[in-house]
N, C-alpha and C. Protein backbone atom coordinates (compact mmCIF):
# COMPACT_ATOMS: atom_id res chain seq x y z
N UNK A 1 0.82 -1.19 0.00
CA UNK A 1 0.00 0.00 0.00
C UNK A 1 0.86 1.26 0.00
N UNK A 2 2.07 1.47 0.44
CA UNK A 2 2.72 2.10 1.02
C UNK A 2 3.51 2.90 -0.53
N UNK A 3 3.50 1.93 -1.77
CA UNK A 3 3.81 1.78 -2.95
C UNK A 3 3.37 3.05 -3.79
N UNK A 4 1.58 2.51 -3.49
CA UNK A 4 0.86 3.12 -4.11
C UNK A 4 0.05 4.47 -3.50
N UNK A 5 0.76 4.51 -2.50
CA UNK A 5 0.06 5.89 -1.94
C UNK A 5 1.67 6.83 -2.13
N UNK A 6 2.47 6.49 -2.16
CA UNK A 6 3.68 7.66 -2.63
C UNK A 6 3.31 7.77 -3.77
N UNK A 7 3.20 6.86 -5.05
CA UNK A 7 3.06 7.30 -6.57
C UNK A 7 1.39 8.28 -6.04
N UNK A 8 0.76 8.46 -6.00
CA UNK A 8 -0.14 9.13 -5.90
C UNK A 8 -0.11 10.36 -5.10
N UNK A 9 0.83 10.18 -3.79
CA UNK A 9 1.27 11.38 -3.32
C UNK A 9 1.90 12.54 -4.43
N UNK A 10 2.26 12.15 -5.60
CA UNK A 10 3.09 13.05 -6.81
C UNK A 10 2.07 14.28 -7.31
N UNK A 11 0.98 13.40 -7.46
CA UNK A 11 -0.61 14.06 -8.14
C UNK A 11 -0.36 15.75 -7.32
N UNK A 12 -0.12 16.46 -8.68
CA UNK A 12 -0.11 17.99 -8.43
C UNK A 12 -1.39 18.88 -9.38
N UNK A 13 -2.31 19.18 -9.07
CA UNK A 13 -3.26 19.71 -10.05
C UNK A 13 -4.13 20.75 -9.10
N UNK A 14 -4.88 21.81 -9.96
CA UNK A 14 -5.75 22.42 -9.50
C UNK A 14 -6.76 22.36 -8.20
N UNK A 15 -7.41 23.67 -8.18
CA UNK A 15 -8.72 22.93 -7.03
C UNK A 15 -9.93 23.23 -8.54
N UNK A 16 -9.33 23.30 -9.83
CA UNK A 16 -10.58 22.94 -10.97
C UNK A 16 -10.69 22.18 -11.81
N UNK A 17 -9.52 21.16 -11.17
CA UNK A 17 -9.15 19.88 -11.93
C UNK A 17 -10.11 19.39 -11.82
N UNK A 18 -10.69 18.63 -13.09
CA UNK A 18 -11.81 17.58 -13.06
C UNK A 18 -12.35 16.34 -12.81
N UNK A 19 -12.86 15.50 -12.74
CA UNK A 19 -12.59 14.28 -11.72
C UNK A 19 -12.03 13.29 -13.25
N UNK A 20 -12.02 13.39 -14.14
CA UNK A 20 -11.82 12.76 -15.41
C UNK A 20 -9.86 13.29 -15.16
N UNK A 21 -9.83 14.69 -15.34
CA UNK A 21 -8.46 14.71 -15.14
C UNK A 21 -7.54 14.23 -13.57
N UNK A 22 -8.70 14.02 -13.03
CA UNK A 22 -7.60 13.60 -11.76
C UNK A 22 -7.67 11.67 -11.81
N UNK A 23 -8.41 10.94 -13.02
CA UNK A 23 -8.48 9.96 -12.74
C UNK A 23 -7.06 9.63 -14.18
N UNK A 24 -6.93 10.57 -15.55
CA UNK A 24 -5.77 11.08 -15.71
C UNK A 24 -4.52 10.75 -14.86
N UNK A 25 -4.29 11.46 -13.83
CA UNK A 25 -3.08 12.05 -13.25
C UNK A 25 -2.90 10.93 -12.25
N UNK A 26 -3.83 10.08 -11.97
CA UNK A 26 -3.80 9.22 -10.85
C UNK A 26 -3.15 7.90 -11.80
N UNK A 27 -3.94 7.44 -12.80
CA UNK A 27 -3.36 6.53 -13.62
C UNK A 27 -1.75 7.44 -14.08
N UNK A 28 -1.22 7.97 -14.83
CA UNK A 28 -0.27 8.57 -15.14
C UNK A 28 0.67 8.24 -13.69
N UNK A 29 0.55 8.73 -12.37
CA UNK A 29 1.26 8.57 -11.55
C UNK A 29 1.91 7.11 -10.67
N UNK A 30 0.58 6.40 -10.94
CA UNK A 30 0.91 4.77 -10.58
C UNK A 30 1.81 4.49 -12.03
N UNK A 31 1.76 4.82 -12.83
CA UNK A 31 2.56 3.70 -14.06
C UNK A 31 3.82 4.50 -13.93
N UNK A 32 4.13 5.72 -13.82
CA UNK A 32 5.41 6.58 -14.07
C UNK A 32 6.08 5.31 -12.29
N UNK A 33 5.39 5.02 -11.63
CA UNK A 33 5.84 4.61 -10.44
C UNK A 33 6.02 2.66 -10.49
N UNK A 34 6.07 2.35 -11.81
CA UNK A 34 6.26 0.94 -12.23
C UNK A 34 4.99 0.20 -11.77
N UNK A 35 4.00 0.61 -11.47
CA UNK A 35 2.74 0.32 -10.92
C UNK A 35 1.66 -0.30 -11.99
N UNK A 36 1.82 -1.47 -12.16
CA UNK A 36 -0.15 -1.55 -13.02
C UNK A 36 -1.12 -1.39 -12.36
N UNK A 37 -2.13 -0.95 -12.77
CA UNK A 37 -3.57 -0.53 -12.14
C UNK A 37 -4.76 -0.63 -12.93
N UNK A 38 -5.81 -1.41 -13.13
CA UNK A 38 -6.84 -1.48 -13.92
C UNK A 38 -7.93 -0.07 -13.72
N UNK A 39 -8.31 0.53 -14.44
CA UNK A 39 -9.13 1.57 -14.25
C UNK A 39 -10.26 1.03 -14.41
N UNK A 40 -11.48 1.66 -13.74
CA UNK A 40 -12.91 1.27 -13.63
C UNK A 40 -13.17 -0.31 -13.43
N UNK A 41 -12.44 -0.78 -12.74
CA UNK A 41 -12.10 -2.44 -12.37
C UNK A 41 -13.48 -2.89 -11.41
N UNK A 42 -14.11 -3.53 -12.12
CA UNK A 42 -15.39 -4.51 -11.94
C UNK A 42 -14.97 -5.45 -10.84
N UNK A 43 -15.55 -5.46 -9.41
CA UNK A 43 -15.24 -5.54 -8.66
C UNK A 43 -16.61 -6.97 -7.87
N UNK A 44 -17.81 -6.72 -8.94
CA UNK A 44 -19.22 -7.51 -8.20
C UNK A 44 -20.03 -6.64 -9.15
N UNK A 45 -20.98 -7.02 -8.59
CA UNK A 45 -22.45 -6.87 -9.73
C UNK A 45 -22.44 -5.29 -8.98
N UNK A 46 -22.54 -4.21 -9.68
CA UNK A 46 -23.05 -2.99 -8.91
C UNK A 46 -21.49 -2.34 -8.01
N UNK A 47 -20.89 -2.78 -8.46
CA UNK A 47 -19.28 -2.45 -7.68
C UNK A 47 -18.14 -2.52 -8.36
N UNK A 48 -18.46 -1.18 -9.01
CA UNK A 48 -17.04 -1.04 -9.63
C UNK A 48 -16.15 0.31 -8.92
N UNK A 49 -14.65 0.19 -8.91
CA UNK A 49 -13.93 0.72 -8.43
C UNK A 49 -13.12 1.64 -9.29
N UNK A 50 -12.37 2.94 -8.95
CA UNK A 50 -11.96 3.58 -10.01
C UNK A 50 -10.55 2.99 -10.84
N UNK A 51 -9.71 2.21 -9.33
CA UNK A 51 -8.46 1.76 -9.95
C UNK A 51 -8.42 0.77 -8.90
N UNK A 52 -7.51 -0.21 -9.54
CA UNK A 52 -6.88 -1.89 -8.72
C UNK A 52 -5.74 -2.04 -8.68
N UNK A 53 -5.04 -1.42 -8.38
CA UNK A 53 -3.61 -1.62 -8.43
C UNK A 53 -3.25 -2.72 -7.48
N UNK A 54 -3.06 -4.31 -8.21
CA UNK A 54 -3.36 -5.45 -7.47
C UNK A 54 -4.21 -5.53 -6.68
N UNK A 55 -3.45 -5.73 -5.41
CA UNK A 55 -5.34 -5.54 -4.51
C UNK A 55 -5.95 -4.79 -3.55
N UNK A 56 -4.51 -3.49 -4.08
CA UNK A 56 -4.93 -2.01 -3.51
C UNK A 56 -6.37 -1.45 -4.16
N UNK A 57 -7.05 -0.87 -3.21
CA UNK A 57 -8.39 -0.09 -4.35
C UNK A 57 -8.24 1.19 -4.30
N UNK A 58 -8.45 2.43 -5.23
CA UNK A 58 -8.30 3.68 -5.39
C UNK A 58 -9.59 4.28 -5.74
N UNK A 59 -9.84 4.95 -4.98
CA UNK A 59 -11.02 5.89 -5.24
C UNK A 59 -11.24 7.19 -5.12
N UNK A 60 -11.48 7.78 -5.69
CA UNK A 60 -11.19 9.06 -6.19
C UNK A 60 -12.83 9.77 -6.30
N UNK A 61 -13.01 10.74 -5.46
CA UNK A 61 -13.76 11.87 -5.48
C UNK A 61 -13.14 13.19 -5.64
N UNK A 62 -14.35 13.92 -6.56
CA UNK A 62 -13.70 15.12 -7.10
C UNK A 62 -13.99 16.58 -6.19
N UNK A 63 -15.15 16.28 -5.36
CA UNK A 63 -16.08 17.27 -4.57
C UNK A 63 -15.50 16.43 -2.86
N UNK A 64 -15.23 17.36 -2.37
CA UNK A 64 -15.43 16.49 -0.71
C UNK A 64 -16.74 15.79 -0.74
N UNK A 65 -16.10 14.45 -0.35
CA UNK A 65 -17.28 13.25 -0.30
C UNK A 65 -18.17 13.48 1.12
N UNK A 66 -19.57 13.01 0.95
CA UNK A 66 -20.03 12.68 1.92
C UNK A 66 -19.70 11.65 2.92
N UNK A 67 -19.40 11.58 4.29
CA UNK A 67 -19.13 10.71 4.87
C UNK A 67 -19.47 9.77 4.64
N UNK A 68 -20.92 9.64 5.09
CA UNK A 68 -21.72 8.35 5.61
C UNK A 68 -21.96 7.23 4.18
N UNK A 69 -22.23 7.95 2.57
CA UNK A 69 -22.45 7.57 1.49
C UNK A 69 -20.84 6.90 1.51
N UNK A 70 -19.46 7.57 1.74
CA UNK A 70 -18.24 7.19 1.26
C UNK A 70 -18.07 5.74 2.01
N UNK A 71 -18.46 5.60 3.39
CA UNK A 71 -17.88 4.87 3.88
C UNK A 71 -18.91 3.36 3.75
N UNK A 72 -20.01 3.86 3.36
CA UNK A 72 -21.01 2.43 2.99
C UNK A 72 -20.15 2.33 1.45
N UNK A 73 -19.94 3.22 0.68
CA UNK A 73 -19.20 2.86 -0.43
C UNK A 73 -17.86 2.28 -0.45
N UNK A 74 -17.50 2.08 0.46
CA UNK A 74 -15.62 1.47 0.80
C UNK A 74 -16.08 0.31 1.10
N UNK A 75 -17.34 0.40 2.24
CA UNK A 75 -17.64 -1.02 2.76
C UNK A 75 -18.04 -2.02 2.02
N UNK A 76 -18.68 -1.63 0.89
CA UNK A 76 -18.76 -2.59 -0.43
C UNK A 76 -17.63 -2.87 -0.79
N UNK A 77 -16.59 -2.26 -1.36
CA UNK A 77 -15.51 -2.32 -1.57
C UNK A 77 -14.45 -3.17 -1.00
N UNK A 78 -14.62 -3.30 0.58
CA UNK A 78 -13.76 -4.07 1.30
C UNK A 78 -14.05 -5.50 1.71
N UNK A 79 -15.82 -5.41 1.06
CA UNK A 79 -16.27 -7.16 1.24
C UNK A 79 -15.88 -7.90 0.39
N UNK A 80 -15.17 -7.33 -0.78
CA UNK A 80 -14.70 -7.72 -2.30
C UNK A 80 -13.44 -8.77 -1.67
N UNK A 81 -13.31 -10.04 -1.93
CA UNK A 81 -11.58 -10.89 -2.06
C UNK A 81 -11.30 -9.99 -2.90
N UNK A 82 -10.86 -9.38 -3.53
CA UNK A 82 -9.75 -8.88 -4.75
C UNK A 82 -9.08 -7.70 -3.90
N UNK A 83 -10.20 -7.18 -3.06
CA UNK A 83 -9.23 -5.58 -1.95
C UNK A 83 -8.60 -6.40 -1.15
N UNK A 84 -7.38 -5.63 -0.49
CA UNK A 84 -6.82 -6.07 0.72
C UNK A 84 -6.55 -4.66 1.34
N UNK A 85 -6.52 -3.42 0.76
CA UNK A 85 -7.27 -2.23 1.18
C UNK A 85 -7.38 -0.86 0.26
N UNK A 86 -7.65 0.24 0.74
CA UNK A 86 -8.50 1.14 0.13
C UNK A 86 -7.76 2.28 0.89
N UNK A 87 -7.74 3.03 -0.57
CA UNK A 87 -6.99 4.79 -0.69
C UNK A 87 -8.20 5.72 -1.38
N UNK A 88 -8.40 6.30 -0.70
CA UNK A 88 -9.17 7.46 -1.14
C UNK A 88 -8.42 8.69 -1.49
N UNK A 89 -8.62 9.34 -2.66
CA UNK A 89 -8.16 10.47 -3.05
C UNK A 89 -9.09 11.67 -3.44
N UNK A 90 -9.21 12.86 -2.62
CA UNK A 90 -9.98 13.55 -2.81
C UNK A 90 -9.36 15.05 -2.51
N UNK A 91 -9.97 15.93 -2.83
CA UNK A 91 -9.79 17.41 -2.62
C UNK A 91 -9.17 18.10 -1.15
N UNK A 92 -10.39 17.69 -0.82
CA UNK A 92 -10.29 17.61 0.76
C UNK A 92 -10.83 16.59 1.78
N UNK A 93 -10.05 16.13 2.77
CA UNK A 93 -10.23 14.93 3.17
C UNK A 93 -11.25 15.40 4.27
N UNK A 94 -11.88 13.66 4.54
CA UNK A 94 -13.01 13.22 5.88
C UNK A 94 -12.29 12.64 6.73
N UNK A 95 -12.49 12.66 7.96
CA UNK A 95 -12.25 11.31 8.89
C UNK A 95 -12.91 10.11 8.03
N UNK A 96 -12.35 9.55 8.20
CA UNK A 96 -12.71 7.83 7.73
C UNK A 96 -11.55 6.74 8.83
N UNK A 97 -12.36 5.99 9.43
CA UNK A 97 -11.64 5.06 9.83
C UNK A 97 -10.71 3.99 9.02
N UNK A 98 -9.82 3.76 10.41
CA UNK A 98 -8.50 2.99 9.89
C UNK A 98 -8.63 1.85 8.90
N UNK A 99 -9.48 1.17 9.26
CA UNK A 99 -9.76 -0.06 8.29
C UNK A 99 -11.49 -0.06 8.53
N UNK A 100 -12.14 -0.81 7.53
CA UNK A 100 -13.49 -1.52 7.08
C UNK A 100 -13.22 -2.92 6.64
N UNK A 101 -14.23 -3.76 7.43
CA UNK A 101 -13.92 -4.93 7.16
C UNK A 101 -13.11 -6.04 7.35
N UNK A 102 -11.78 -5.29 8.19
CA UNK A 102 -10.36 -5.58 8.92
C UNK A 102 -9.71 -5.41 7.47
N UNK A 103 -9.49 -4.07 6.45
CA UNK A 103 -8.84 -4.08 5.68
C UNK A 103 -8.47 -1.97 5.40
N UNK A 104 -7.18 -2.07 5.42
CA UNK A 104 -6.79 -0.84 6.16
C UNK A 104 -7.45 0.12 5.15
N UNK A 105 -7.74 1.04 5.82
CA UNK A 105 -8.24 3.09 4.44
C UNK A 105 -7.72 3.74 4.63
N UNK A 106 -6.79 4.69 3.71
CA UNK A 106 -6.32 5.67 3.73
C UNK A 106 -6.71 6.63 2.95
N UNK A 107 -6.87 8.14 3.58
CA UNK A 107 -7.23 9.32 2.85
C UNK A 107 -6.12 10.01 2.27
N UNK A 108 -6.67 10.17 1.09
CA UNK A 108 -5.15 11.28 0.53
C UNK A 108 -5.75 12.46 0.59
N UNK A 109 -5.67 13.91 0.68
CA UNK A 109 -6.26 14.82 0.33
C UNK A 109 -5.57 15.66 -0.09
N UNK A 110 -5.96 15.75 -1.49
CA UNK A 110 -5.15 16.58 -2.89
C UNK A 110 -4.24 17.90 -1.82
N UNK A 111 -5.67 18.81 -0.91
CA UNK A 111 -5.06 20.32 -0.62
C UNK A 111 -3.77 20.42 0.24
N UNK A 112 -3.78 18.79 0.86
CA UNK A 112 -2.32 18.86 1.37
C UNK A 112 -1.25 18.62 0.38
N UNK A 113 -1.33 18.85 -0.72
CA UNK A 113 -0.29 18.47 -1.78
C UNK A 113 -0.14 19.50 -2.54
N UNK A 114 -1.10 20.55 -2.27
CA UNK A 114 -0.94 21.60 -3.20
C UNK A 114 0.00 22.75 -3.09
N UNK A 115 0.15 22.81 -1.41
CA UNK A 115 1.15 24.12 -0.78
C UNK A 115 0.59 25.16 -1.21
N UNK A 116 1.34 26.36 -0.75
CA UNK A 116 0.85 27.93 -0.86
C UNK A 116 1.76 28.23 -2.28
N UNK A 117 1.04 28.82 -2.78
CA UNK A 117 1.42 30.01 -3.88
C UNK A 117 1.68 31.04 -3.98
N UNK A 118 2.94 31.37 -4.16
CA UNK A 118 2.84 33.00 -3.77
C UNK A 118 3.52 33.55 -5.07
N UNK A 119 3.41 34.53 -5.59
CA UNK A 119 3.72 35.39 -6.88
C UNK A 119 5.24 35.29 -6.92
């Protein structure tokens, strides 16, 4: 996991980046990082995931997610054999607990990656 959350730590983009370009920059950053990752990876009937990088899962919201919707949405996610755990990548991060399912979550949140700008 540890793999695939540095190649994704790289992801440098806007706060008007689009969720199409951050799913872009997310694929782009796992492969520049020797990483395969299946995009939109079919996961169960009604459960598909944005990326699989083996049996890491990546999910990617473009708007700060709703809690309660995100974490019934991981929890699908983590009943899957194919996860062994789950990275969320979003704008700005939620609390989300350590693991679902006994399978670890981690939040990335883009605005800590963005730093200050100054002229």
């Amino acid at each position: 996991m540890e793999c695939v959350l540095s190649a994704l730590k790289t992801i440098r983009c806007g706060a008007s980046c689009s969720e199409e370009e951050l799913h872009a920059l997310a694929a782009q950053a796992l492969a520049a990082a020797g990483l395969s990752a299946q995009h939109e990876a079919r996961l169960g009937p009604r459960c598909r995931i944005d990326f699989l990088c083996g049996e890491i899962g990546v999910e990617i919201k473009k708007s700060r997610p709703d809690r309660t919707k995100l974490i019934a949405q991981l929890s699908r996610y983590a009943a899957c054999d194919q996860i062994s755990a789950l990275v969320v990548i979003a704008p700005r991060g939620v609390d989300l607990p350590g693991s679902l399912g006994g399978k670890p979550v981690k939040m990335l949140a883009l605005e800590r990656l963005w730093g200050i700008f100054l002229p």
